[in-house]
Protein backbone atom coordinates (compact mmCIF):
# COMPACT_ATOMS: atom_id res chain seq x y z
CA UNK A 1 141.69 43.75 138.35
CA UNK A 2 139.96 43.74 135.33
CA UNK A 3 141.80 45.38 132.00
CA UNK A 4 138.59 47.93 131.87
CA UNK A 5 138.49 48.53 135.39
CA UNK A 6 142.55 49.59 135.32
CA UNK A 7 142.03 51.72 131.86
CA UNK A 8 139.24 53.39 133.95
CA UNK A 9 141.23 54.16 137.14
CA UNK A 10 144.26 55.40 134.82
CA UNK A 11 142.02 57.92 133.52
CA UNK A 12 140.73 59.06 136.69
CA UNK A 13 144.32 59.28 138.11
CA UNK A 14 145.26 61.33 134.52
CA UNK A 15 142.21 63.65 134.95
CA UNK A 16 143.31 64.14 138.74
CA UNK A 17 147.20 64.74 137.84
CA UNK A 18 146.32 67.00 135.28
CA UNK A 19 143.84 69.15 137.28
CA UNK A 20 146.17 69.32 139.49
CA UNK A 21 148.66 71.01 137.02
CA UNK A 22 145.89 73.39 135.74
CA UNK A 23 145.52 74.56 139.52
CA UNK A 24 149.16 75.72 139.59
CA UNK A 25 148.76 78.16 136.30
CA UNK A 26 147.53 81.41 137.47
CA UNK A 27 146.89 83.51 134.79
CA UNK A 28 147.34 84.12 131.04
CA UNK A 29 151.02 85.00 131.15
CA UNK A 30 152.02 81.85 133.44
CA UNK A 31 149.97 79.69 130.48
CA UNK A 32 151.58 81.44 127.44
CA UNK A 33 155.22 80.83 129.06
CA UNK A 34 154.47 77.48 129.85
CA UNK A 35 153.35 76.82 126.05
CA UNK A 36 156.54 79.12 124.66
CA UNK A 37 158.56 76.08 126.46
CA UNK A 38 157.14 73.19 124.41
CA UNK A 39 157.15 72.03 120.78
CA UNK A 40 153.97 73.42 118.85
CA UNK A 41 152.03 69.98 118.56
CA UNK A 42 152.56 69.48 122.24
CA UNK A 43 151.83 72.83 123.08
CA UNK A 44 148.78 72.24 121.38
CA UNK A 45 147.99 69.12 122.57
CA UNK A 46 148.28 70.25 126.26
CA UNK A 47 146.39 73.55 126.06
CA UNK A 48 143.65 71.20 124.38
CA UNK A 49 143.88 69.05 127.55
CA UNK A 50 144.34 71.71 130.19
CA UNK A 51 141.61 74.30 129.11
CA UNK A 52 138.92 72.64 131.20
CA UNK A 53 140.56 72.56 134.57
CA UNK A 54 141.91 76.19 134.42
CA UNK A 55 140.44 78.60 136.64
CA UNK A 56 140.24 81.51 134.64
CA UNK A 57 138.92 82.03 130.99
CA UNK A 58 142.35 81.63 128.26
CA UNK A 59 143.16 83.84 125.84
CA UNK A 60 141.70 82.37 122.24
CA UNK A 61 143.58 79.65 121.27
CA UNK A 62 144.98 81.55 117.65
CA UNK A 63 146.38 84.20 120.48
CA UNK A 64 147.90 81.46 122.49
CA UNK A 65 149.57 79.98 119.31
CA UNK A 66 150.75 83.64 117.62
CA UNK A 67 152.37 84.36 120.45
CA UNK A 68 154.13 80.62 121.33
CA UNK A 69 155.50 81.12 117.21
CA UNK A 70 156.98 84.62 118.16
């Protein structure tokens, strides 16, 4: 397989993992205790990531990150 074709298919298997994690988060609260469990730039990092599979509409992300420093 070519190098491009296998960076392209680890994408696609990245997007599909990760969609599949967005699926599992219900709501709001579900997201914010996932993101209290994690360092800040990973917390970060993931919400960045995540956002677009979610099913529902997060909370801002200066919320999100106010309430992951409390």
């Amino acid at each position: 397989m070519k190098p491009s074709r296998a960076k392209a298919e680890k994408e696609r298997l990245a997007k599909v993992r990760m969609r599949h994690i967005a699926r599992l988060i219900n709501d709001n609260a579900h997201l914010i205790n996932i993101l209290a469990g994690m360092e800040k730039p990973l917390s970060r990092d993931f919400l960045r990531v995540v956002t677009p599979f979610l099913r529902f509409k997060p909370a801002p992300t200066e919320f999100l990150e106010v309430l992951n420093n409390g």
